[in-house]
Protein backbone atom coordinates (compact mmCIF):
# COMPACT_ATOMS: atom_id res chain seq x y z
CA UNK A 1 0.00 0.00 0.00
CA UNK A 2 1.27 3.47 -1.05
CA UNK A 3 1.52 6.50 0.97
CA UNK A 4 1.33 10.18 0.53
CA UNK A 5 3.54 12.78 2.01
CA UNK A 6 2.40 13.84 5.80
CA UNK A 7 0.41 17.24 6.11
CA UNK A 8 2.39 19.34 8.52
CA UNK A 9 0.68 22.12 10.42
CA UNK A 10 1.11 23.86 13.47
CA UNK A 11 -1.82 25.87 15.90
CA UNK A 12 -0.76 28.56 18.90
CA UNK A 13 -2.53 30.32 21.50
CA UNK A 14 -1.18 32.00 24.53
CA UNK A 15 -1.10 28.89 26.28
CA UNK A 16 0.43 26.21 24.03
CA UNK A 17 1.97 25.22 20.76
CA UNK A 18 0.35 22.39 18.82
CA UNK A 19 2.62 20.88 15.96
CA UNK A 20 0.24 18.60 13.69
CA UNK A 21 1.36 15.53 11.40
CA UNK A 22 -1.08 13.72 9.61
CA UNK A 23 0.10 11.12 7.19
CA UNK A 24 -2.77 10.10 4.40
CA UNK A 25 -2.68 6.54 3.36
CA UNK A 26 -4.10 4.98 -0.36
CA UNK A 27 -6.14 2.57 2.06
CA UNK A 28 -8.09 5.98 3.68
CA UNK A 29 -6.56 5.04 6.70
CA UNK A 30 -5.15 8.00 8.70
CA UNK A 31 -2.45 8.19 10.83
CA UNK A 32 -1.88 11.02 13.01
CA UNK A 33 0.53 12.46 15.61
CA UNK A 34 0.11 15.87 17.44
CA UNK A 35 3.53 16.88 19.81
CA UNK A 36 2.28 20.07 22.16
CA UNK A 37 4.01 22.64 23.43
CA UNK A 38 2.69 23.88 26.77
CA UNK A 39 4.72 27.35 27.34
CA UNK A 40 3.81 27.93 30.49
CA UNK A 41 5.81 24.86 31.72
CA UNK A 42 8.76 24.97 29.66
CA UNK A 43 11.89 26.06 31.62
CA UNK A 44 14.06 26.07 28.26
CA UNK A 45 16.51 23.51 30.19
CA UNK A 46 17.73 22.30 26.52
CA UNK A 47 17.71 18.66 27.08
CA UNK A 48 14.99 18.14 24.54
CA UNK A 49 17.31 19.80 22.08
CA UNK A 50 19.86 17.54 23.59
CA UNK A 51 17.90 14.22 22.61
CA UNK A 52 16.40 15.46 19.39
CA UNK A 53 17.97 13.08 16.83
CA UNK A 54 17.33 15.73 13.66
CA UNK A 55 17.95 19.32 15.25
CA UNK A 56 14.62 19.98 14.88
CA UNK A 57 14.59 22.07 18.58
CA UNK A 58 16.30 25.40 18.77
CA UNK A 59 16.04 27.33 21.82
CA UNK A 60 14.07 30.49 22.37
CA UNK A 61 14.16 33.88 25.05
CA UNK A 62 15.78 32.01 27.96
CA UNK A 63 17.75 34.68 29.24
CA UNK A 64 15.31 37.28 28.62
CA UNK A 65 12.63 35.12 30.32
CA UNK A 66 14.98 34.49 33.64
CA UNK A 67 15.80 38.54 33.41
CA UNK A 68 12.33 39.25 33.71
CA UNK A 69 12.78 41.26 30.24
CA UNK A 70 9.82 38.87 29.30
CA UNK A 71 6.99 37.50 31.41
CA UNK A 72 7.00 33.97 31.92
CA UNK A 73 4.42 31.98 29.91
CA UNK A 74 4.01 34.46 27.39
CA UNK A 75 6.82 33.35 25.27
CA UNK A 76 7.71 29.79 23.89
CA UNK A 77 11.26 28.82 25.58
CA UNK A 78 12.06 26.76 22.40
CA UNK A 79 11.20 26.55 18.89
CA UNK A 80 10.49 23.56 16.74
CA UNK A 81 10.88 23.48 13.37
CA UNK A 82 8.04 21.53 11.74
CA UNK A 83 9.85 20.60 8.36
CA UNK A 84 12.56 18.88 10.17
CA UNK A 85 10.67 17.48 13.09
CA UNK A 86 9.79 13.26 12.92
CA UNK A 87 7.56 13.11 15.61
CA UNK A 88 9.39 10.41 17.00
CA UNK A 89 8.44 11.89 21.02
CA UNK A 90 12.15 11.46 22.38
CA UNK A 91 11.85 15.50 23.69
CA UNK A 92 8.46 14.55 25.43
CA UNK A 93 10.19 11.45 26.87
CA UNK A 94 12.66 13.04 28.53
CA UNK A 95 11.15 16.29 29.11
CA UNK A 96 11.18 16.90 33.21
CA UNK A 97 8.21 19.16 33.63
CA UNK A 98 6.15 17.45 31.17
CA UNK A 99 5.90 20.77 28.61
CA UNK A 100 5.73 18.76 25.48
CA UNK A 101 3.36 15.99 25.08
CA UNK A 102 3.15 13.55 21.95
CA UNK A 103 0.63 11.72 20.80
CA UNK A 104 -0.25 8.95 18.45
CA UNK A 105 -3.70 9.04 17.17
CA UNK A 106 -4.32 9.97 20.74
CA UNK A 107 -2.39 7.53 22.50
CA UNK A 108 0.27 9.03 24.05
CA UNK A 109 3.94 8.37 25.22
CA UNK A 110 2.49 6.66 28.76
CA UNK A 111 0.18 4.74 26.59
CA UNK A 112 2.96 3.03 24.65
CA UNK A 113 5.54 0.68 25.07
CA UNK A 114 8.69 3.19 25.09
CA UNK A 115 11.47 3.67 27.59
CA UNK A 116 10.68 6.60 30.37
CA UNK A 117 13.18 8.47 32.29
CA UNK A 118 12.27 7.97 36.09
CA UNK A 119 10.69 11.36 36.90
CA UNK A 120 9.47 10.28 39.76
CA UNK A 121 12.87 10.78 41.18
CA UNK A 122 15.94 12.87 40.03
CA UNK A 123 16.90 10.98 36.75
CA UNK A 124 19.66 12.99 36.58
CA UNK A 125 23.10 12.47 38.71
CA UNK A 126 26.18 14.92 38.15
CA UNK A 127 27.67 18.19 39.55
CA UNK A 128 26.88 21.79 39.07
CA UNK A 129 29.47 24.90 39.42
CA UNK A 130 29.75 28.55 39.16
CA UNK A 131 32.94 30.32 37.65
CA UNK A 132 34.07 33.62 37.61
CA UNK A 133 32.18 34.75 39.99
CA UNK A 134 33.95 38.29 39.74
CA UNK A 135 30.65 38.59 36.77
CA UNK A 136 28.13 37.54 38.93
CA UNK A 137 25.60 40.34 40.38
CA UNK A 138 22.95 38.69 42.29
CA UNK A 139 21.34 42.15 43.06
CA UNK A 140 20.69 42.72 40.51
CA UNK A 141 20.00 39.75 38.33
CA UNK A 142 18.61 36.55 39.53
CA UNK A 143 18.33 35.43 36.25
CA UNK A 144 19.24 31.41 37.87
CA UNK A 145 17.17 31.69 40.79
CA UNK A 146 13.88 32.45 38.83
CA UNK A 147 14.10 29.85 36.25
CA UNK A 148 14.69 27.05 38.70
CA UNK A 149 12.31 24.41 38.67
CA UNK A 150 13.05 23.17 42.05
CA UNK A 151 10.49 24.64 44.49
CA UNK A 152 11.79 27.44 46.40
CA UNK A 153 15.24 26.96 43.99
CA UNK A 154 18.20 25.24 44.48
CA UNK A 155 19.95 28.87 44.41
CA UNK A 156 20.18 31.31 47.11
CA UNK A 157 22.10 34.83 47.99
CA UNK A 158 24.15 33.79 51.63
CA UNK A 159 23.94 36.02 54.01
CA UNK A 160 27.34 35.90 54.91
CA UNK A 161 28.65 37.17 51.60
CA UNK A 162 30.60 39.72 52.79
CA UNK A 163 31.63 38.30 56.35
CA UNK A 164 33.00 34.85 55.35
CA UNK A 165 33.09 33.35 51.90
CA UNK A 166 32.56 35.82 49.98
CA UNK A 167 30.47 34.17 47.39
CA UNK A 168 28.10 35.89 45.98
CA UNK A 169 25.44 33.05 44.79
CA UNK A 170 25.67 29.50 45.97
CA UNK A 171 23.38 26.22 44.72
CA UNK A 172 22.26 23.20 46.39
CA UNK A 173 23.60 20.86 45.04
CA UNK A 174 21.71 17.98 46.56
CA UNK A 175 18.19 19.38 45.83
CA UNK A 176 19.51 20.33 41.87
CA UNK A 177 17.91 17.81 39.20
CA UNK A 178 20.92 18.90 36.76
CA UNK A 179 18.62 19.97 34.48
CA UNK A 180 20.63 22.88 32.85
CA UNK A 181 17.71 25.82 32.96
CA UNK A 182 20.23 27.88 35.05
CA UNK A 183 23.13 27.55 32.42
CA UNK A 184 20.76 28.89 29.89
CA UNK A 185 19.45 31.33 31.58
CA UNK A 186 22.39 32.35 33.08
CA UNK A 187 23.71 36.05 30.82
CA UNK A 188 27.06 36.09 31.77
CA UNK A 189 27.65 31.98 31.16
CA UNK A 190 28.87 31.50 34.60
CA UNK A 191 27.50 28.02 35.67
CA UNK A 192 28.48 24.80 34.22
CA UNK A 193 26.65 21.33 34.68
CA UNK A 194 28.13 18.09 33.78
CA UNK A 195 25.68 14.90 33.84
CA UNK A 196 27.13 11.65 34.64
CA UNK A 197 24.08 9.46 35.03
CA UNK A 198 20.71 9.05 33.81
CA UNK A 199 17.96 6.82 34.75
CA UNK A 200 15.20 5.20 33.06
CA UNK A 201 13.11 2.07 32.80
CA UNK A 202 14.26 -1.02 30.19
CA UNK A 203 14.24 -0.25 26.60
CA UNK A 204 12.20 -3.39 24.78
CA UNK A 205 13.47 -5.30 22.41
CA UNK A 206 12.97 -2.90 19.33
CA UNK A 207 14.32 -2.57 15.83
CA UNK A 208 15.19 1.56 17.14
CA UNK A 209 15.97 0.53 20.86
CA UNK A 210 20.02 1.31 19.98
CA UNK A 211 18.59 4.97 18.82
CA UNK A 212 16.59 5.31 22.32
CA UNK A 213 19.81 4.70 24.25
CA UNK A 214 22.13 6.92 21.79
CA UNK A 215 19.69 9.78 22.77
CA UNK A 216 20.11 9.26 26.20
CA UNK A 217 23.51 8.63 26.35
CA UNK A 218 23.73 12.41 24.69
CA UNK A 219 22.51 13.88 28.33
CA UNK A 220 25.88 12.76 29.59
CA UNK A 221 27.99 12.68 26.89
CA UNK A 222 28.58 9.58 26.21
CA UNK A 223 26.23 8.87 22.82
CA UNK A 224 28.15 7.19 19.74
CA UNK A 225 30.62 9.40 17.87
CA UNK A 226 30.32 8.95 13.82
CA UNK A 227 33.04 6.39 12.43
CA UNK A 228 34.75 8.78 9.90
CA UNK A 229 37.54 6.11 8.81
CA UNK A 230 35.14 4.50 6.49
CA UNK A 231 34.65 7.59 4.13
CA UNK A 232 36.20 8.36 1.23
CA UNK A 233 37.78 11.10 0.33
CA UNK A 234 38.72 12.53 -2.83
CA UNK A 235 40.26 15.24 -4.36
CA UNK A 236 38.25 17.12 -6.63
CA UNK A 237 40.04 18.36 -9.64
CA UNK A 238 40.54 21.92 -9.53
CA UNK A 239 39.58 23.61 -13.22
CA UNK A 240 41.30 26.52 -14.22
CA UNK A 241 39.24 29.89 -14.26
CA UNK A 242 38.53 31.50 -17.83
CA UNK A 243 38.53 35.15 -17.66
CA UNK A 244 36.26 35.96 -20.62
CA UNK A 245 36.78 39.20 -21.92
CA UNK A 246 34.27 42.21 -21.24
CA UNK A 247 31.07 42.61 -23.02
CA UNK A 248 31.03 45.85 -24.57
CA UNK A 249 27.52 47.15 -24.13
CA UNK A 250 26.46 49.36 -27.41
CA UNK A 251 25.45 52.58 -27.24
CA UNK A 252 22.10 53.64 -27.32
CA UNK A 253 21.04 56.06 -29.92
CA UNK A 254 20.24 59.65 -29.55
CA UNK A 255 16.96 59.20 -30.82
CA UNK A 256 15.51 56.01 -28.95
CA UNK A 257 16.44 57.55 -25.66
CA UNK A 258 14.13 60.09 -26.34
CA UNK A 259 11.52 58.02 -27.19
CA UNK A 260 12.25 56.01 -24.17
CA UNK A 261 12.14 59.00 -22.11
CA UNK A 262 8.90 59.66 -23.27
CA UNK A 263 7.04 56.48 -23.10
CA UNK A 264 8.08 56.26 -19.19
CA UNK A 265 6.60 59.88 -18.86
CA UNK A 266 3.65 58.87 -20.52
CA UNK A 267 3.43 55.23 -18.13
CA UNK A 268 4.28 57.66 -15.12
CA UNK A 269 1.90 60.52 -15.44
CA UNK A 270 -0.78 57.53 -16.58
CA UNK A 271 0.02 55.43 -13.08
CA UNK A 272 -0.54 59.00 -11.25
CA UNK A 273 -3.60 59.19 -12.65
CA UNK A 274 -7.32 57.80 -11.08
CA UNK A 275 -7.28 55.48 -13.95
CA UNK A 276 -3.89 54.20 -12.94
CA UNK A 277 -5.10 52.89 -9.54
CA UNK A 278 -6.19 49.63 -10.62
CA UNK A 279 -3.40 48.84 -12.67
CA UNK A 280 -1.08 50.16 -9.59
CA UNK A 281 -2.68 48.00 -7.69
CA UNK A 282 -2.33 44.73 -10.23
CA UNK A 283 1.48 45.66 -10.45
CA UNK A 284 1.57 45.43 -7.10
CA UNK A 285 0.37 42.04 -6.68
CA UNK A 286 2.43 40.62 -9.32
CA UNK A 287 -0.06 39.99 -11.95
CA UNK A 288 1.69 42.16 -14.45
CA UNK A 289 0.09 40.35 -17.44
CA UNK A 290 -3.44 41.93 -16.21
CA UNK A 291 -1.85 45.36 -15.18
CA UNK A 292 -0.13 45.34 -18.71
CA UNK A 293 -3.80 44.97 -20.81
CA UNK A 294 -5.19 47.31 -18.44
CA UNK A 295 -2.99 49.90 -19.48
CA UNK A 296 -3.31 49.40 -23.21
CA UNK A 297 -7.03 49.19 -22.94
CA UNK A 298 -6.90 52.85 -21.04
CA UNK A 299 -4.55 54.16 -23.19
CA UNK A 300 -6.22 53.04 -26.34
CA UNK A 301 -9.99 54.26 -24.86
CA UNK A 302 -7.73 57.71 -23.94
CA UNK A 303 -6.87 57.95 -27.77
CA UNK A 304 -10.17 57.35 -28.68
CA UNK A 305 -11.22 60.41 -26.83
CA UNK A 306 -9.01 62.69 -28.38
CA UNK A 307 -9.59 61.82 -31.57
């Protein structure tokens, strides 16, 4: 049985974005998926961009967001692109606040027998640092403490910064799910996470199951690097540029440029004109086949007048 290429479409409101893919079958069989978008939710921590196997995810406002430059909710945190995206729900798998939710015709992820990070707890294991913290002015940006998921936020302002340590912004580090929002938001790129673990329940025995674990083996660095010594290179012959000599561009007689003067006169003073609105307007939307008759027609009816 043949298929047709998918319909692609995508709805928003203030609330969500709703990516549709609808493939068409010769059998009238239809078989759709819908991936959503809720923008409220999003923290723009990047690790669906992390996971997404065709760089369909680029990220959105963050730092603005964080800065308060932007209210939250009111701005998507990422962007999709819908020409790239497969639908293949890896970003709502592993998304840990549950913005993005796929389905297929209206099952979705939980409904179906694929792998699931273990949100219940932190799925996530590594450390988390600050540097340079000569940049850092917690007075007057927070930027890391208002995009923290964590309730309350694993960052705080000590209030012995000036009587002990000295530092200016400290996390804790054993309430942070490593989820990266801060190093995002962060402006002045002063925090760092590095994953070293990630949990989630047993892959089944599927023909993709190696491309499940690749994609989560990207959260901590670890997914498969390409095998370049199997391609082959070649050197591409190298053609020698022809420098053709320059046109020389005849001169225009004395005569036809001042006929040509005054047929673009005649156009301009015509296009000025009441009559000239509608063919203005044709011009204007690129139907210059229309705009063109319209102009002989008023030109001929304007002869016809005078004579």
């Amino acid at each position: 049985m043949g298929t047709d290429s998918p319909e692609i479409d995508m709805d928003v409101t203030e609330e969500e974005m709703e990516y549709k893919w609808k493939h068409l079958r010769t059998d009238d069989k239809k078989k759709t998926k819908n991936l959503e978008l809720k923008i409220e939710k999003c923290i723009g921590c990047e690790l669906c961009k992390i996971v997404c196997p065709v760089d369909a995810i680029e990220m959105g406002p963050v730092v603005e967001v964080a800065t308060g430059e932007f209210e939250r909710g009111t701005v998507p945190l990422i962007m999709i692109d819908q020409d790239k995206c497969v639908f293949c729900g890896l970003c709502a798998i592993i998304c840990p606040e549950d913005a993005l939710e796929c389905k297929f015709d209206e099952e979705t992820i939980d409904d179906l027998d694929y792998p699931k990070v273990m949100k219940d707890s932190k799925f996530l294991e590594g450390t988390i640092a600050v540097y340079n913290l000569e940049k850092c002015d917690p007075s007057a940006c927070k930027a890391c403490i208002n995009i923290c998921p964590v309730d309350e936020s694993c960052w705080y302002i000590p209030k012995d910064i000036e009587e002990k340590t000295g530092d200016k912004i400290r996390v804790r580090e054993e309430d942070c799910t490593f989820c990266g929002a801060c190093v995002n938001a962060c402006p002045e790129k002063l925090i760092e996470v590095k994953r070293t673990k990630v949990k989630y329940t047993e892959i089944p025995d599927v023909p993709w199951m190696n491309a499940w674990k690749e994609a989560f083996e990207k959260l901590i660095g670890k997914a498969k690097e390409i095998d370049l010594s199997r391609i082959i290179e070649y050197e591409k012959e190298e053609k020698p540029l022809v420098k053709k000599p320059p046109e020389e561009i005849p001169e225009i007689p004395k005569e036809c440029k001042k006929l040509l003067k005054e047929k673009i006169e005649e156009i301009e003073k015509h296009l000025q004109s009441r009559k000239g609105i509608k063919i203005r307007h044709l011009t204007e939307k690129g139907d210059t086949e229309k705009a063109l008759n319209s102009f002989l027609r008023s030109k001929k009816k304007l002869k016809n007048e005078k004579d």
